[in-house]
PDB file of N, CA and C in Angstrom:
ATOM      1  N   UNK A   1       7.864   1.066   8.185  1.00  0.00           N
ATOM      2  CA  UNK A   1       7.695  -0.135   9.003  1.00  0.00           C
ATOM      3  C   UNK A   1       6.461  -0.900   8.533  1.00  0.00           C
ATOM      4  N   UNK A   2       6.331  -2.005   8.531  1.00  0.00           N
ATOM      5  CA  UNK A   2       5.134  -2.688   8.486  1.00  0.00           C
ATOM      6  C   UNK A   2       4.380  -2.959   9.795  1.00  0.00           C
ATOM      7  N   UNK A   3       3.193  -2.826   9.039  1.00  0.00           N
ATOM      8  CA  UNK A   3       2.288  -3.230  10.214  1.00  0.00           C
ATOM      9  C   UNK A   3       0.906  -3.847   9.508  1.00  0.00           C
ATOM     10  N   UNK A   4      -0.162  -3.675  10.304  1.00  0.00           N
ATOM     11  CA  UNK A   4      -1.457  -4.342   9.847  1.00  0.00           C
ATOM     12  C   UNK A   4      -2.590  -3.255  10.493  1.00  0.00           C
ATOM     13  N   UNK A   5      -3.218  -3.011   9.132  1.00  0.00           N
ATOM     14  CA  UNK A   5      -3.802  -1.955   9.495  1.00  0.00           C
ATOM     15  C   UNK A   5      -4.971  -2.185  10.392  1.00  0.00           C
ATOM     16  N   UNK A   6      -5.358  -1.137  11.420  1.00  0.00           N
ATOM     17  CA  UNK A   6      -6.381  -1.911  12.558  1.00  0.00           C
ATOM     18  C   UNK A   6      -8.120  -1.224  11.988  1.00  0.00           C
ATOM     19  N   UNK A   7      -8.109  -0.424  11.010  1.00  0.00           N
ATOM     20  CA  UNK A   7      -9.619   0.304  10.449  1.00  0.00           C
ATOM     21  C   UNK A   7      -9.168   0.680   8.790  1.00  0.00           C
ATOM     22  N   UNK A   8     -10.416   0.590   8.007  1.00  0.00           N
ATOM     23  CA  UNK A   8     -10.464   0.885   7.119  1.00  0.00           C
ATOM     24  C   UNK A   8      -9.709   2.339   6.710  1.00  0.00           C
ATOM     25  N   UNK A   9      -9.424   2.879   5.429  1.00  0.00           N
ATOM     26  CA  UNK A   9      -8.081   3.887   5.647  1.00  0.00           C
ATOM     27  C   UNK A   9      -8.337   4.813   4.465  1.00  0.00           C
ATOM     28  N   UNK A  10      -9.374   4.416   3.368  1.00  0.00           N
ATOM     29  CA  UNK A  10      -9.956   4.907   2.240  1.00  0.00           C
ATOM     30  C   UNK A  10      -8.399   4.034   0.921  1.00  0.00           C
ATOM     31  N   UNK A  11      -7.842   4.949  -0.045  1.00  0.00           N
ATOM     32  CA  UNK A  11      -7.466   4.412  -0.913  1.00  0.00           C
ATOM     33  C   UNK A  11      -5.929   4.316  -1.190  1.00  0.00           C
ATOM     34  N   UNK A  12      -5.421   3.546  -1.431  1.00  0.00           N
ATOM     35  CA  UNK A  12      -3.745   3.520  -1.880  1.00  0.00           C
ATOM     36  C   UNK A  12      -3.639   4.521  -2.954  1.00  0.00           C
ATOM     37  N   UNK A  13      -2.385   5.262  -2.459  1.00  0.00           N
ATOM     38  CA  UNK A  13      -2.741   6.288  -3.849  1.00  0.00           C
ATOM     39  C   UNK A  13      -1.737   5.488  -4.574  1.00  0.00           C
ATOM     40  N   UNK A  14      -1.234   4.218  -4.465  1.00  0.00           N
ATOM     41  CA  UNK A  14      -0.244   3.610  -5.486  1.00  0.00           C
ATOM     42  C   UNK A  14      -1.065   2.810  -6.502  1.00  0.00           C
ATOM     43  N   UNK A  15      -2.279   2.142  -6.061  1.00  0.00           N
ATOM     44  CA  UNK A  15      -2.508   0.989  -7.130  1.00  0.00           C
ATOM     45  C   UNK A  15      -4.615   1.402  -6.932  1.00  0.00           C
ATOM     46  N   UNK A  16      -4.716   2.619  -6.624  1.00  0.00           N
ATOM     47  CA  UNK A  16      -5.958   3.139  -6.352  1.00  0.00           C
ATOM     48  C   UNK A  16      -6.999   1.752  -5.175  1.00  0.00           C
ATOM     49  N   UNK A  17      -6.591   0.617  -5.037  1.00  0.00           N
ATOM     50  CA  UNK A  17      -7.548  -0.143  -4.326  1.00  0.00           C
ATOM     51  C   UNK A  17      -7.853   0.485  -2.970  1.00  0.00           C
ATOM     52  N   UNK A  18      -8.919  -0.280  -2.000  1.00  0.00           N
ATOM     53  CA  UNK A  18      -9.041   0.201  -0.606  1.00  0.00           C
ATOM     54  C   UNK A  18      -7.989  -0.387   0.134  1.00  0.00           C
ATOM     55  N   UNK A  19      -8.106   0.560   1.360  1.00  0.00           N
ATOM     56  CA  UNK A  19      -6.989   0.040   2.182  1.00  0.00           C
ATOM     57  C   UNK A  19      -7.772  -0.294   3.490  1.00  0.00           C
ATOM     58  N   UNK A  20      -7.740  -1.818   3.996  1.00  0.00           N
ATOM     59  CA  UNK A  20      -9.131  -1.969   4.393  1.00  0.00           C
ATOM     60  C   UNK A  20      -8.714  -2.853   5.881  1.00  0.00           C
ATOM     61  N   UNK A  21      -9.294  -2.934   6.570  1.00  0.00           N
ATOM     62  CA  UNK A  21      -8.823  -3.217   8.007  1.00  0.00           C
ATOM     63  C   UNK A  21      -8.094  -4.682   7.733  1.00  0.00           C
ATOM     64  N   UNK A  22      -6.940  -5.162   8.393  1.00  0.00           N
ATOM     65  CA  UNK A  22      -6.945  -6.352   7.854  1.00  0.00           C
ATOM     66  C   UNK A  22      -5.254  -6.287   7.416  1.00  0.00           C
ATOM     67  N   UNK A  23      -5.337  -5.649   6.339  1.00  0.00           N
ATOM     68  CA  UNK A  23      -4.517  -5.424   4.839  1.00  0.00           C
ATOM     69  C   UNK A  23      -2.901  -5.145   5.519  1.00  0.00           C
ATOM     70  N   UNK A  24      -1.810  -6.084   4.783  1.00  0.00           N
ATOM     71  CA  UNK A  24      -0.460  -5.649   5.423  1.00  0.00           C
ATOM     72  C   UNK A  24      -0.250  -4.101   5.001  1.00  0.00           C
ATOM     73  N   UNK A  25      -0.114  -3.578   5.621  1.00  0.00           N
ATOM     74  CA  UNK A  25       0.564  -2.154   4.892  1.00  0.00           C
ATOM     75  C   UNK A  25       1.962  -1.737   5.860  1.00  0.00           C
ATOM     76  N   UNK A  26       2.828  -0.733   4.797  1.00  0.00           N
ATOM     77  CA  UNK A  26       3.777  -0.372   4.856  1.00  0.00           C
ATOM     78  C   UNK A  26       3.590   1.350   5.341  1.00  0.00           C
ATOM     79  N   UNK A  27       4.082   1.564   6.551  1.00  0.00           N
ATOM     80  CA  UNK A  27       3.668   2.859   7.361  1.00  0.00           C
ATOM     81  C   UNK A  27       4.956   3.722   6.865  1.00  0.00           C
ATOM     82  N   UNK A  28       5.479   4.905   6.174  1.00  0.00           N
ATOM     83  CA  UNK A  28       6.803   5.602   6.270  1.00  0.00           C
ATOM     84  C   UNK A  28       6.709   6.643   7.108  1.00  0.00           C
ATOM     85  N   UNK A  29       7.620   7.060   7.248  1.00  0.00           N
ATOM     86  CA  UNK A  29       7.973   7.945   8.017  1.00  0.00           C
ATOM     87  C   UNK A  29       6.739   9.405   8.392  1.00  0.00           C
ATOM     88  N   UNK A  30       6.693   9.709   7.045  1.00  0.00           N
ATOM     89  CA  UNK A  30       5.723  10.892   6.767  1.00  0.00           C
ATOM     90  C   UNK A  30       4.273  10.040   7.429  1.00  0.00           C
ATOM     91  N   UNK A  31       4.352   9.525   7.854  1.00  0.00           N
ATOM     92  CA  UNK A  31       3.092   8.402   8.247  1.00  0.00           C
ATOM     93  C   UNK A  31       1.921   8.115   7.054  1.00  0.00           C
ATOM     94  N   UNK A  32       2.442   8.353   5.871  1.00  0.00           N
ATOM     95  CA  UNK A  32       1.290   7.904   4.828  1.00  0.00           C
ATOM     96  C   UNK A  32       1.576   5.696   4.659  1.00  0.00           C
ATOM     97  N   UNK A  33       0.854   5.604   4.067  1.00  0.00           N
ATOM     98  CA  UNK A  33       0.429   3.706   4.001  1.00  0.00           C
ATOM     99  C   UNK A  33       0.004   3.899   2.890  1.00  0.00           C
ATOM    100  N   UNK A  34       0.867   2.605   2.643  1.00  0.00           N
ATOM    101  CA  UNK A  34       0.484   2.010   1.327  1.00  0.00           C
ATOM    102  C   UNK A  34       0.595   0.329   1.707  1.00  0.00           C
ATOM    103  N   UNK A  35      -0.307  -0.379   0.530  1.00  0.00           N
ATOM    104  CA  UNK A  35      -0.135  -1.802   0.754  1.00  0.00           C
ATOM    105  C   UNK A  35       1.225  -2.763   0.750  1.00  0.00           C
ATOM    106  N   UNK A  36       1.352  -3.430   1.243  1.00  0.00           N
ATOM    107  CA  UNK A  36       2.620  -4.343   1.332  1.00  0.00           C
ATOM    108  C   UNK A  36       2.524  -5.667   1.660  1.00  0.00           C
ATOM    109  N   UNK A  37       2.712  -6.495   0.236  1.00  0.00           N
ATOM    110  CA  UNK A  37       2.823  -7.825   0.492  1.00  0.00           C
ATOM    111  C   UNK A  37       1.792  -8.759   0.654  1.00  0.00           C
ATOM    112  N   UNK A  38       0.755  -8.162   0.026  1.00  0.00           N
ATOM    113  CA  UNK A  38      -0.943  -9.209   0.682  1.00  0.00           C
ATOM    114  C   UNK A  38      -1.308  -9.545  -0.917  1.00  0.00           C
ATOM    115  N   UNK A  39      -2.588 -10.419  -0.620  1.00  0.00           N
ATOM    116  CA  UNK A  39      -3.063 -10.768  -1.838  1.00  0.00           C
ATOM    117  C   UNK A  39      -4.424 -10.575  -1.536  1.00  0.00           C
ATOM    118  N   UNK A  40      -4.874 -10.061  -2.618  1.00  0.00           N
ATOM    119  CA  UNK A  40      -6.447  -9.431  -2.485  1.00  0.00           C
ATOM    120  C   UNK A  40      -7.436  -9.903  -3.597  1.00  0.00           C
ATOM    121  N   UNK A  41      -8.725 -10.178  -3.340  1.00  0.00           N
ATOM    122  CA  UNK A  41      -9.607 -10.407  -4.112  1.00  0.00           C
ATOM    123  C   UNK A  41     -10.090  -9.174  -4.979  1.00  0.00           C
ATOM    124  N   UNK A  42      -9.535  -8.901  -6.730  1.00  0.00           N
ATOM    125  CA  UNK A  42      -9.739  -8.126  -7.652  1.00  0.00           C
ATOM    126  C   UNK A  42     -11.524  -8.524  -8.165  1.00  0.00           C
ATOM    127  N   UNK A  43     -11.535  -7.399  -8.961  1.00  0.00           N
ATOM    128  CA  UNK A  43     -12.768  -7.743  -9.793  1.00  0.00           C
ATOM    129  C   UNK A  43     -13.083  -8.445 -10.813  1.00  0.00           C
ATOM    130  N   UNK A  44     -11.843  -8.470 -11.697  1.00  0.00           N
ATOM    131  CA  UNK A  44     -11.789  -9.595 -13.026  1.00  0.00           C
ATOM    132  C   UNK A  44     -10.560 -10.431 -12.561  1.00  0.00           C
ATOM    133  N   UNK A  45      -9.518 -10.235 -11.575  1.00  0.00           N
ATOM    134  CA  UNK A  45      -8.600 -11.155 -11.249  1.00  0.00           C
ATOM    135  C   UNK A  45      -8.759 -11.912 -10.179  1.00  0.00           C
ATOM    136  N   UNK A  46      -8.829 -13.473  -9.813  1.00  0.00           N
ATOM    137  CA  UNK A  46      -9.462 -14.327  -8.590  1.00  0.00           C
ATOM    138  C   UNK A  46      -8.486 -13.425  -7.801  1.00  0.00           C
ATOM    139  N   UNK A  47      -6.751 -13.877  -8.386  1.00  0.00           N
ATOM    140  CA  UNK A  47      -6.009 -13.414  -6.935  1.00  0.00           C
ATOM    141  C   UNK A  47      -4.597 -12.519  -7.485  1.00  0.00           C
ATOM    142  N   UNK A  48      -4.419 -11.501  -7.174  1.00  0.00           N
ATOM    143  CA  UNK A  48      -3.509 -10.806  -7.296  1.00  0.00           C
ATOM    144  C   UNK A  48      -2.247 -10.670  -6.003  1.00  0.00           C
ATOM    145  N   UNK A  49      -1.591 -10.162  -6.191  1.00  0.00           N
ATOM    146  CA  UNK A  49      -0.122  -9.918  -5.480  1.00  0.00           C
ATOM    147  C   UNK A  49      -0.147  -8.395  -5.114  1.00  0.00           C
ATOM    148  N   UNK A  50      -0.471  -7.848  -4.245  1.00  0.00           N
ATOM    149  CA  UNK A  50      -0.062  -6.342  -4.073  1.00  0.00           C
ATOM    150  C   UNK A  50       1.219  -6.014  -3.139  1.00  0.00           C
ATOM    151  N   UNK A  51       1.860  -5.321  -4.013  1.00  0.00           N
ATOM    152  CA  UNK A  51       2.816  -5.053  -2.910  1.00  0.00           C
ATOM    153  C   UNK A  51       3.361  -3.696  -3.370  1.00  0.00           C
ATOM    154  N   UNK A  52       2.647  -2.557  -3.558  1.00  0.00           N
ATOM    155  CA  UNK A  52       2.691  -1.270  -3.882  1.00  0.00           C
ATOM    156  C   UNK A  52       4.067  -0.514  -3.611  1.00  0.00           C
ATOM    157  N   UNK A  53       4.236  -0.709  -2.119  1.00  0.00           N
ATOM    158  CA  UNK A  53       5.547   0.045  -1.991  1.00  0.00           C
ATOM    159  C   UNK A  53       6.732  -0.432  -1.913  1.00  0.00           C
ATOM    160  N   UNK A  54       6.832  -1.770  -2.508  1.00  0.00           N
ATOM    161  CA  UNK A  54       8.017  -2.624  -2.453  1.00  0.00           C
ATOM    162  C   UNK A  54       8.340  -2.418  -4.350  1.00  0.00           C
ATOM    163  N   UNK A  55       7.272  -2.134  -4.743  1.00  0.00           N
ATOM    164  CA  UNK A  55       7.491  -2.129  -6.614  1.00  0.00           C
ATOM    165  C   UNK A  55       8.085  -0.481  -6.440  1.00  0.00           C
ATOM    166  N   UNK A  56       7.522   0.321  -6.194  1.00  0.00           N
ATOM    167  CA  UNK A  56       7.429   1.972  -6.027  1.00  0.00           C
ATOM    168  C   UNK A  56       8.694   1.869  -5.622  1.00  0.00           C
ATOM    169  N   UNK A  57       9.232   1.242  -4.119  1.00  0.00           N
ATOM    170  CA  UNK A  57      10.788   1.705  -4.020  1.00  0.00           C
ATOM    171  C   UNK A  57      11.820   1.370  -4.787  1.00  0.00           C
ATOM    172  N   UNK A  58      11.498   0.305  -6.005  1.00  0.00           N
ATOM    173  CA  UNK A  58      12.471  -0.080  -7.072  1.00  0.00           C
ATOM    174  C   UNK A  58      12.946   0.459  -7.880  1.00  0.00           C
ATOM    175  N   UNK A  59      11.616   1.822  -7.805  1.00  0.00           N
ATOM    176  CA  UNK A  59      12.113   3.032  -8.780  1.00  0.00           C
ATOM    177  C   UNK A  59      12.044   4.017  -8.561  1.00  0.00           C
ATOM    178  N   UNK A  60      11.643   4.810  -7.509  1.00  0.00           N
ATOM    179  CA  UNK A  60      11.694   5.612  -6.359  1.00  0.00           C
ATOM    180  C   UNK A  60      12.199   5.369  -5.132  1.00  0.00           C
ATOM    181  N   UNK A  61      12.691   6.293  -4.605  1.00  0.00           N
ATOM    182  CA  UNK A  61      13.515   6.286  -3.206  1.00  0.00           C
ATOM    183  C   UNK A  61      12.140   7.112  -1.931  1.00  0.00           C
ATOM    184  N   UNK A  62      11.508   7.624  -2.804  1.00  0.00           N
ATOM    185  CA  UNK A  62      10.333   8.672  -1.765  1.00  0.00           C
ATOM    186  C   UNK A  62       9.180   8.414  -1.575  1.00  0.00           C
ATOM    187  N   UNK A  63       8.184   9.231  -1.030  1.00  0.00           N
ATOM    188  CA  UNK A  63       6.902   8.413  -0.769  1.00  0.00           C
ATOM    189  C   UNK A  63       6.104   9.366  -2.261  1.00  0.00           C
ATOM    190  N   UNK A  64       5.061   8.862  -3.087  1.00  0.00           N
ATOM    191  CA  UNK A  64       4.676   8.708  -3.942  1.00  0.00           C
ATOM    192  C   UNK A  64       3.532  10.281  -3.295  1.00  0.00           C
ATOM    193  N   UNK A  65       3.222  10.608  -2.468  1.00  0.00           N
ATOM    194  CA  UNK A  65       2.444  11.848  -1.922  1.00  0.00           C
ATOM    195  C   UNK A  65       3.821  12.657  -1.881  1.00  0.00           C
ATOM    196  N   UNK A  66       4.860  12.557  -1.127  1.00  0.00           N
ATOM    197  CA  UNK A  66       5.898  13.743  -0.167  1.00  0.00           C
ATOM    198  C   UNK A  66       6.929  13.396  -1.568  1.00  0.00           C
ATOM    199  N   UNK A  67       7.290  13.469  -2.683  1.00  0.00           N
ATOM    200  CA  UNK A  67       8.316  13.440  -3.092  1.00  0.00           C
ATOM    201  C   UNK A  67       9.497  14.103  -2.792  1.00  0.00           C
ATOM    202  N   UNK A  68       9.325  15.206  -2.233  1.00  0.00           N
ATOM    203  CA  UNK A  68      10.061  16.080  -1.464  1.00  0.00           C
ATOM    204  C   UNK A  68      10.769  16.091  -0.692  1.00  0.00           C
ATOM    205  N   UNK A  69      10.362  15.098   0.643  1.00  0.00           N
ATOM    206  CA  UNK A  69      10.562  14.846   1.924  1.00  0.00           C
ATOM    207  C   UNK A  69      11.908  13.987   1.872  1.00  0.00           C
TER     208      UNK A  69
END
């Protein structure tokens, strides 16, 4: 499900950035988050596109921690 995260969350394990109060993220089942759909200020890029678990499910069906599940 999407939602918006309400506190800082430490790191996406998809694209290593923070996951930071604010930030759209994508909640699954296993309740891990990853980013979804925002645009964030990079260090050498003004503006990027993140959308971690919308690229990840294009080629995976699972969560990138629970492959299992």
């Amino acid at each position: 499900s999407e939602d918006v995260l309400s506190k800082d969350a430490g790191e996406c394990a998809i694209c290593l950035e923070e996951l930071q109060q604010g930030d759209t993220i994508a909640r699954l089942p296993c309740l891990c988050i990853y980013h979804k759909g925002q645009v964030f200020l990079g260090m050498h890029i003004k503006f990027q596109k993140v959308v971690c678990i919308d690229e990840w499910f294009e080629v995976n069906r699972s969560c990138p921690e629970h492959p299992s599940d």
